[in-house]
C-alpha atoms as a PDB file:
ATOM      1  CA  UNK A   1     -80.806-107.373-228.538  1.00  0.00           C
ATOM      2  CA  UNK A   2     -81.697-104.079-227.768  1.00  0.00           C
ATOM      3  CA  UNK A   3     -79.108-101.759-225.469  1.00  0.00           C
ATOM      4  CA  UNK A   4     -80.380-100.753-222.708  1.00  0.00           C
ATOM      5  CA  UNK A   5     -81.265 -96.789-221.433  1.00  0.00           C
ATOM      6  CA  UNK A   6     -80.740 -95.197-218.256  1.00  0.00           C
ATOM      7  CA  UNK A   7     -83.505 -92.904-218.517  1.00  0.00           C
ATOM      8  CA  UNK A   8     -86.158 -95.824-219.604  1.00  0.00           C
ATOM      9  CA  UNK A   9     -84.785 -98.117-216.683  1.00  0.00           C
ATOM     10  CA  UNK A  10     -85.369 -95.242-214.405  1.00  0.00           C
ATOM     11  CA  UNK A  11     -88.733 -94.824-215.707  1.00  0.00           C
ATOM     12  CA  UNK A  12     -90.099 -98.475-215.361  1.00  0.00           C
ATOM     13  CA  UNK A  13     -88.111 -98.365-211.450  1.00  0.00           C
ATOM     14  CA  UNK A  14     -90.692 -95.104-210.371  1.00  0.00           C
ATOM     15  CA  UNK A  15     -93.776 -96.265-212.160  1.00  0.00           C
ATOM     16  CA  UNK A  16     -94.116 -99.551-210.664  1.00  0.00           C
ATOM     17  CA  UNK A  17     -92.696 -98.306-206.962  1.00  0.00           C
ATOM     18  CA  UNK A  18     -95.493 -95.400-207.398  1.00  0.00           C
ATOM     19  CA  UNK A  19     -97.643 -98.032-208.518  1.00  0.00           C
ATOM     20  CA  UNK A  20     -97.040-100.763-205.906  1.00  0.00           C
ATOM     21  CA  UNK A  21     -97.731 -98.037-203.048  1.00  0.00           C
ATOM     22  CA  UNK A  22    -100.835 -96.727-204.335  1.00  0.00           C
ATOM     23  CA  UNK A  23    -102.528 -99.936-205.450  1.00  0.00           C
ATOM     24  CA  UNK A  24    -100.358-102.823-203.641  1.00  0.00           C
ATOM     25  CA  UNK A  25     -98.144-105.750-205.300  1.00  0.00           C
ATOM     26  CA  UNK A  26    -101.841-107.239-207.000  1.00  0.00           C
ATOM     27  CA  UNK A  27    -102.108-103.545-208.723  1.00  0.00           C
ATOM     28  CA  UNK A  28     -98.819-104.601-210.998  1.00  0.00           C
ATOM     29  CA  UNK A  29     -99.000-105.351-213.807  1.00  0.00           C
ATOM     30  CA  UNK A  30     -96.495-105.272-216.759  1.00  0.00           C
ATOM     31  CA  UNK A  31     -98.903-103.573-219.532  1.00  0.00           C
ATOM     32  CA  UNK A  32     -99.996-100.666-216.561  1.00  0.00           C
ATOM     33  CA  UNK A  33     -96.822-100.732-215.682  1.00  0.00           C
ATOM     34  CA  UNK A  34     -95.910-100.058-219.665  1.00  0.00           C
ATOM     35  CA  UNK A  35     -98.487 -97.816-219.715  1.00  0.00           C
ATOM     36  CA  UNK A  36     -97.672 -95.637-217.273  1.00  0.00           C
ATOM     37  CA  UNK A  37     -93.758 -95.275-217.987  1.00  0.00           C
ATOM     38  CA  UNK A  38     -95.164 -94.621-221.450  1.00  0.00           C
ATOM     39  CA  UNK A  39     -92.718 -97.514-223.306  1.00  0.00           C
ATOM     40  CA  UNK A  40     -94.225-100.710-224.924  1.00  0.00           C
ATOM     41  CA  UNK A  41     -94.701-103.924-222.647  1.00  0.00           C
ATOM     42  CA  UNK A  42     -91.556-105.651-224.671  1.00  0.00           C
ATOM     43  CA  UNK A  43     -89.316-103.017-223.562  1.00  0.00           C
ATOM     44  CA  UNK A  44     -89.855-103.795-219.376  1.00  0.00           C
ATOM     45  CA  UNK A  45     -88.137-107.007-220.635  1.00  0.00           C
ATOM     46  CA  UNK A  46     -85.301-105.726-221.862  1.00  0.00           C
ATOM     47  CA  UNK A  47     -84.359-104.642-218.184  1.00  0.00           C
ATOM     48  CA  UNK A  48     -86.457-107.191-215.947  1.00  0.00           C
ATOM     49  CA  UNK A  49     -86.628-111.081-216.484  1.00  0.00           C
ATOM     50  CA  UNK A  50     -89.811-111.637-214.867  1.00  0.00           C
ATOM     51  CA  UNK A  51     -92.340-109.708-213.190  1.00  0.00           C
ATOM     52  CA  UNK A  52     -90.505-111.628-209.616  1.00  0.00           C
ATOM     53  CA  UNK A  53     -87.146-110.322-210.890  1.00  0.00           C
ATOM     54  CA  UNK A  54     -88.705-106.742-211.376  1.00  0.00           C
ATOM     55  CA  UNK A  55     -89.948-107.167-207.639  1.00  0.00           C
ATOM     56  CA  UNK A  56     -86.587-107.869-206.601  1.00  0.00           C
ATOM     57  CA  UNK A  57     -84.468-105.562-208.328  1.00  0.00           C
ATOM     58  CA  UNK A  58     -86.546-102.771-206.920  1.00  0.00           C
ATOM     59  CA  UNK A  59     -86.451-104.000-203.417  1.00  0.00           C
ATOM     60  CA  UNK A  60     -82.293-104.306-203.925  1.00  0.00           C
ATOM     61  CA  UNK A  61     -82.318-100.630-205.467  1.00  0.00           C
ATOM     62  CA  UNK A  62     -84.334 -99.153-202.727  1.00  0.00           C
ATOM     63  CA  UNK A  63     -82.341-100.824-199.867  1.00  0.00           C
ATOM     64  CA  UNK A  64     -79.266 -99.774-201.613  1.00  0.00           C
ATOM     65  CA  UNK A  65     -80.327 -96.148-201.521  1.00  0.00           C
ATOM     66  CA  UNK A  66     -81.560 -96.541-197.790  1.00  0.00           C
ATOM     67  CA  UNK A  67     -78.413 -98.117-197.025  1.00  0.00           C
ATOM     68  CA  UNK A  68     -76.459 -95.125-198.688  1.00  0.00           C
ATOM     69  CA  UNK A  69     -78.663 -92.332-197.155  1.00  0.00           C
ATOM     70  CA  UNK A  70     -78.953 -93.706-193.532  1.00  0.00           C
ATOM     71  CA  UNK A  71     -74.887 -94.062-193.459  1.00  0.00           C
ATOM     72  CA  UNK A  72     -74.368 -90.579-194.204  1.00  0.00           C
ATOM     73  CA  UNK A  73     -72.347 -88.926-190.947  1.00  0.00           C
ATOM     74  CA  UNK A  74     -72.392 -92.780-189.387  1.00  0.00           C
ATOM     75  CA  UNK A  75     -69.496 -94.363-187.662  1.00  0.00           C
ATOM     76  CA  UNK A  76     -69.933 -97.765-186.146  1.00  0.00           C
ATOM     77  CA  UNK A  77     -67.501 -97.239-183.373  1.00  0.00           C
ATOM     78  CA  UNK A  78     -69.400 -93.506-182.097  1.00  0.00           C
ATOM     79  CA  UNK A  79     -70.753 -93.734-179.221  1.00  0.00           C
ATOM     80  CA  UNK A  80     -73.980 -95.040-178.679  1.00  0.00           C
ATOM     81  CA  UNK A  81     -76.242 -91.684-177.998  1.00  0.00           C
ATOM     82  CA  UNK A  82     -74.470 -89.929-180.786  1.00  0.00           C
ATOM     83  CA  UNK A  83     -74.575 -93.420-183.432  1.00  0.00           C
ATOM     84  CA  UNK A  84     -78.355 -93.546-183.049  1.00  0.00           C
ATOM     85  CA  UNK A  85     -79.374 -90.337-182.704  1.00  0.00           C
ATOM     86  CA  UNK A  86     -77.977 -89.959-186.642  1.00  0.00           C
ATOM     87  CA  UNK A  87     -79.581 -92.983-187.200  1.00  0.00           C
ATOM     88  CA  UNK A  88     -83.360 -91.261-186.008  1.00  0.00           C
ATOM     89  CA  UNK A  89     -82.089 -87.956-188.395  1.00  0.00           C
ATOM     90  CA  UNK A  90     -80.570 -90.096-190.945  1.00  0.00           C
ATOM     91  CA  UNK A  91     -83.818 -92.042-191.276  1.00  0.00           C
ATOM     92  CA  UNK A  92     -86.651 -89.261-190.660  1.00  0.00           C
ATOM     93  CA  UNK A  93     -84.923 -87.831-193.884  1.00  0.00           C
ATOM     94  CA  UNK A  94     -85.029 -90.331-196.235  1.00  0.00           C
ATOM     95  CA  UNK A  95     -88.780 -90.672-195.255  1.00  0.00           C
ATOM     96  CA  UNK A  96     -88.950 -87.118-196.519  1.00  0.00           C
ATOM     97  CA  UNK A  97     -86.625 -87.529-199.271  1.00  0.00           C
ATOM     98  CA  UNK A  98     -87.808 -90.775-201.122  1.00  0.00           C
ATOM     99  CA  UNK A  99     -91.387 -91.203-199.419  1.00  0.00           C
ATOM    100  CA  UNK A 100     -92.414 -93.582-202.051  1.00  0.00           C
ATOM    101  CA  UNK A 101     -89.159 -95.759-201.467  1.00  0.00           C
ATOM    102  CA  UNK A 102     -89.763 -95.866-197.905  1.00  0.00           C
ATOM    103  CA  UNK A 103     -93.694 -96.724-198.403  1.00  0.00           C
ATOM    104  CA  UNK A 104     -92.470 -99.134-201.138  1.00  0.00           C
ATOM    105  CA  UNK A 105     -90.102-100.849-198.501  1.00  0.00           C
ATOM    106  CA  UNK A 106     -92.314-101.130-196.409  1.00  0.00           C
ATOM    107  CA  UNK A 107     -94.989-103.451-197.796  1.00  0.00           C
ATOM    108  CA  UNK A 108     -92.375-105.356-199.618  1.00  0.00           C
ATOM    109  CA  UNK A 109     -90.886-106.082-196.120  1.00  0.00           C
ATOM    110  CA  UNK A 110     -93.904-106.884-194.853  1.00  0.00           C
ATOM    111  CA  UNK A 111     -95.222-109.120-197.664  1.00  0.00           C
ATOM    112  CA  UNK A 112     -94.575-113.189-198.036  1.00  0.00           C
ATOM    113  CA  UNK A 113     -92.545-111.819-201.450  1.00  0.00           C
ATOM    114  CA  UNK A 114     -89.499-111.630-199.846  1.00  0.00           C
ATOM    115  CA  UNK A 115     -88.344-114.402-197.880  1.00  0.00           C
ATOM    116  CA  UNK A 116     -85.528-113.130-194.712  1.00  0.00           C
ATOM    117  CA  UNK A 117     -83.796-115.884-194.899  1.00  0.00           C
ATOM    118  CA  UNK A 118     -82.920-114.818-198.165  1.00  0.00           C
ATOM    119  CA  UNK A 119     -81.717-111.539-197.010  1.00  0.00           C
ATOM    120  CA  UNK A 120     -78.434-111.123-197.970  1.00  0.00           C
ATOM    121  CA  UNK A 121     -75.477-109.557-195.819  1.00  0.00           C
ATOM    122  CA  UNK A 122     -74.317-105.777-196.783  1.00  0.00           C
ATOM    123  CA  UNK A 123     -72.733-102.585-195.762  1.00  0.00           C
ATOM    124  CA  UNK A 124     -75.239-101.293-193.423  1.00  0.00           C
ATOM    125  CA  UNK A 125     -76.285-104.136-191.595  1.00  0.00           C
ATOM    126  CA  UNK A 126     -72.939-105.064-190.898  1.00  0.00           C
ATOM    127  CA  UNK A 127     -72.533-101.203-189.746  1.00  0.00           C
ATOM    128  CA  UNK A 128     -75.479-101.286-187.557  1.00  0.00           C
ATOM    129  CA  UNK A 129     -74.465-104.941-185.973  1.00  0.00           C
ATOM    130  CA  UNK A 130     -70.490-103.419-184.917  1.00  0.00           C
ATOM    131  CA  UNK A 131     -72.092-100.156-184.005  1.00  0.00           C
ATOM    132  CA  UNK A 132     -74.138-101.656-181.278  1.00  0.00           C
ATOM    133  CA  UNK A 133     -71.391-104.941-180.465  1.00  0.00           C
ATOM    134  CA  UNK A 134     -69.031-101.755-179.476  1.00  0.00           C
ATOM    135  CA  UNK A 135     -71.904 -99.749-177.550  1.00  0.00           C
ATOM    136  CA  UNK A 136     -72.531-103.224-175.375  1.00  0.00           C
ATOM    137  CA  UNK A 137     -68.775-103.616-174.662  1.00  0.00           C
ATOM    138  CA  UNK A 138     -68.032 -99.793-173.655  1.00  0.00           C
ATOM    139  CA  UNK A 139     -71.441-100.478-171.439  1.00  0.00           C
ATOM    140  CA  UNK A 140     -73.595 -98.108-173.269  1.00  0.00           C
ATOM    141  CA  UNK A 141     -76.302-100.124-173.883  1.00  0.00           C
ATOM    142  CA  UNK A 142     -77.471-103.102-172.646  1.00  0.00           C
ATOM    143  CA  UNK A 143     -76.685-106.599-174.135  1.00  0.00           C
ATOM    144  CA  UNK A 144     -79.898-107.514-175.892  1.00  0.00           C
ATOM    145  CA  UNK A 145     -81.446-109.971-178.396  1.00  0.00           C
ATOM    146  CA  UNK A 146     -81.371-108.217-181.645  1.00  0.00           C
ATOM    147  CA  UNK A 147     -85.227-108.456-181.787  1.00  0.00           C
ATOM    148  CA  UNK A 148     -85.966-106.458-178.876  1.00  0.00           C
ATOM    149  CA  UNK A 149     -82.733-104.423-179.311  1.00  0.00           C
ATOM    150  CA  UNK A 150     -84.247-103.134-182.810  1.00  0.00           C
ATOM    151  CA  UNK A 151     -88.063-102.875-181.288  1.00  0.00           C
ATOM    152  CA  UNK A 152     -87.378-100.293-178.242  1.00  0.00           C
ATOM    153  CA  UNK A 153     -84.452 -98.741-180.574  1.00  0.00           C
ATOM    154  CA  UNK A 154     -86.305 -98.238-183.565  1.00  0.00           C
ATOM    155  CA  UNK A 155     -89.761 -99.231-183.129  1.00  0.00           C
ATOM    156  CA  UNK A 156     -90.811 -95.901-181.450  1.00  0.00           C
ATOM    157  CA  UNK A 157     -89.335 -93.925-184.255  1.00  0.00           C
ATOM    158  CA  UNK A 158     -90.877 -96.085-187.059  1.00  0.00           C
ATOM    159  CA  UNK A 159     -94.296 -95.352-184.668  1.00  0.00           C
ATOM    160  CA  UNK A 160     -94.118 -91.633-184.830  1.00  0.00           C
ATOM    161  CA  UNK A 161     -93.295 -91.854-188.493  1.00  0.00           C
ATOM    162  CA  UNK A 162     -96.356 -93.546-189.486  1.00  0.00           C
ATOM    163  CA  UNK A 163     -98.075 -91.105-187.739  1.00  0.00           C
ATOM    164  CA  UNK A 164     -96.360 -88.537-189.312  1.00  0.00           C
ATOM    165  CA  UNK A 165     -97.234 -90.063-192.624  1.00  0.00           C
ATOM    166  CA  UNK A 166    -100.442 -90.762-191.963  1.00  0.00           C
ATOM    167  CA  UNK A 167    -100.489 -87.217-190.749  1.00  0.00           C
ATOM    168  CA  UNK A 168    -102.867 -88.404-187.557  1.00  0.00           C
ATOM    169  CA  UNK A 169    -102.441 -89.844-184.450  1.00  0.00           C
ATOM    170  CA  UNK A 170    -104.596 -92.856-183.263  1.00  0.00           C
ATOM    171  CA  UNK A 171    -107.154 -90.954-181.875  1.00  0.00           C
ATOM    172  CA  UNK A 172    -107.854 -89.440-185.337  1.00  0.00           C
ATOM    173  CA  UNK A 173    -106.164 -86.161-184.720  1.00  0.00           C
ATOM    174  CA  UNK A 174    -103.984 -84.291-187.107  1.00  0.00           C
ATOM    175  CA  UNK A 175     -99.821 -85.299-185.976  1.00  0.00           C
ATOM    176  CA  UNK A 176     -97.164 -83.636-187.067  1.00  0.00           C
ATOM    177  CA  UNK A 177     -93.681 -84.829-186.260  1.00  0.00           C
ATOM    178  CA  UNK A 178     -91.233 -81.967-185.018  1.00  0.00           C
ATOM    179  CA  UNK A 179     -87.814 -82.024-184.060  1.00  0.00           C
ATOM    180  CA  UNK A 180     -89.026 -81.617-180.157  1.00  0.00           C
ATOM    181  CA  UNK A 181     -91.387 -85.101-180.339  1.00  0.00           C
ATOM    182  CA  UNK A 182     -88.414 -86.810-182.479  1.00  0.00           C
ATOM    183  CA  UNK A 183     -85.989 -85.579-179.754  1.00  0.00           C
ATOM    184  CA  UNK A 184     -88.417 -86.616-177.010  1.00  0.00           C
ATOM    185  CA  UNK A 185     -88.803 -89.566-177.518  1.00  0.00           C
ATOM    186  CA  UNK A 186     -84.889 -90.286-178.275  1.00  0.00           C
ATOM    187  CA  UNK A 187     -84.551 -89.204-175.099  1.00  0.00           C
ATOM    188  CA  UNK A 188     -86.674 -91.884-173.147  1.00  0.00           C
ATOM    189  CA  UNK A 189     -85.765 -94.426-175.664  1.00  0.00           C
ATOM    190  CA  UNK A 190     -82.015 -93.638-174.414  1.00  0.00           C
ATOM    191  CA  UNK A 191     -83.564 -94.452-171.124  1.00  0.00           C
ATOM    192  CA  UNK A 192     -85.027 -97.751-172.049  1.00  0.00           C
ATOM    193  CA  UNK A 193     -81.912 -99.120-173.176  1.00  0.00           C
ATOM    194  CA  UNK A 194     -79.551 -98.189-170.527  1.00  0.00           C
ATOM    195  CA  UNK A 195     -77.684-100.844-168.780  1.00  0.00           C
END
């Protein structure tokens, strides 16, 4: 068996996330894939099982480094204004940071690859889940179902992001997010989820 290298790992990991964004999950294959981090197809399997346990691994090592990068400065027991607002920063710079992750995450979140049930438990989600138990019990927020909790907390956000990405606005127009729309619209989501 052959041992395995950091660099070549690292190399089959950003081809086929840069690959899955621009062409989708059907645009994967292992000899493009091969091709494209410039090693021979035999070599992928030296590092990934199956083209499914590729999928997976990537998924795992993107949330891992979203997990890492959106805890950065984060406290689950800060109050509630201050907790999410670092969450909005935290977030709107990892889009900039590792665009391709967060594209990547995206469609793999979105896709009937990954199964939530099969979602495992970690660091940040147990983070996020005291962060806002502690905001509802000092009365900061209001006591909602985690469903619409996460839509009027994060769903604007995640709406002004895509436009940002998209760089246009619905109407076709060229959008640019700024610190003033970011911090504008914190404000009335801070509104929307008073008590």
């Amino acid at each position: 068996m052959r041992a395995k290298d950091e660099n070549k790992e690292a190399a089959i990991r950003e081809q086929a996330i840069a690959m899955i964004v621009a062409e989708g999950f059907h645009g994967l294959s292992m000899q493009k894939l091969a091709k494209a981090a410039e090693l021979s197809p035999s070599t992928i399997y030296i590092y990934y099982d199956s083209r499914e346990d590729l999928l997976n691994k990537l998924f795992f090592y993107v949330e891992e480094v979203f997990n890492r990068e959106t805890l950065k400065g984060f406290d689950a027991r800060m109050h509630f204004e201050e907790g999410l607002w670092i969450q909005w920063k935290n977030r709107y710079r990892y889009s900039k940071e590792y665009p391709l992750y967060f594209l990547f995450a995206e469609q793999f979140r979105n896709s009937p690859l990954i199964r939530h049930k099969d979602i495992r438990e970690n660091r940040f989600r147990s983070a996020m889940q005291e962060f806002v138990y502690h905001a509802v019990q000092r009365g900061e927020v209001a006591d909602l179902t985690p469903e619409v909790f996460w839509a009027m907390a994060y769903g604007p956000f995640y709406t002004l992001l895509k436009f940002h990405m998209d760089q246009s606005s619905m109407s076709g127009k060229p959008f640019a997010l700024t610190d003033h729309k970011l911090k504008q619209a914190f404000r009335l989501v801070l509104k929307a989820l008073e008590p």
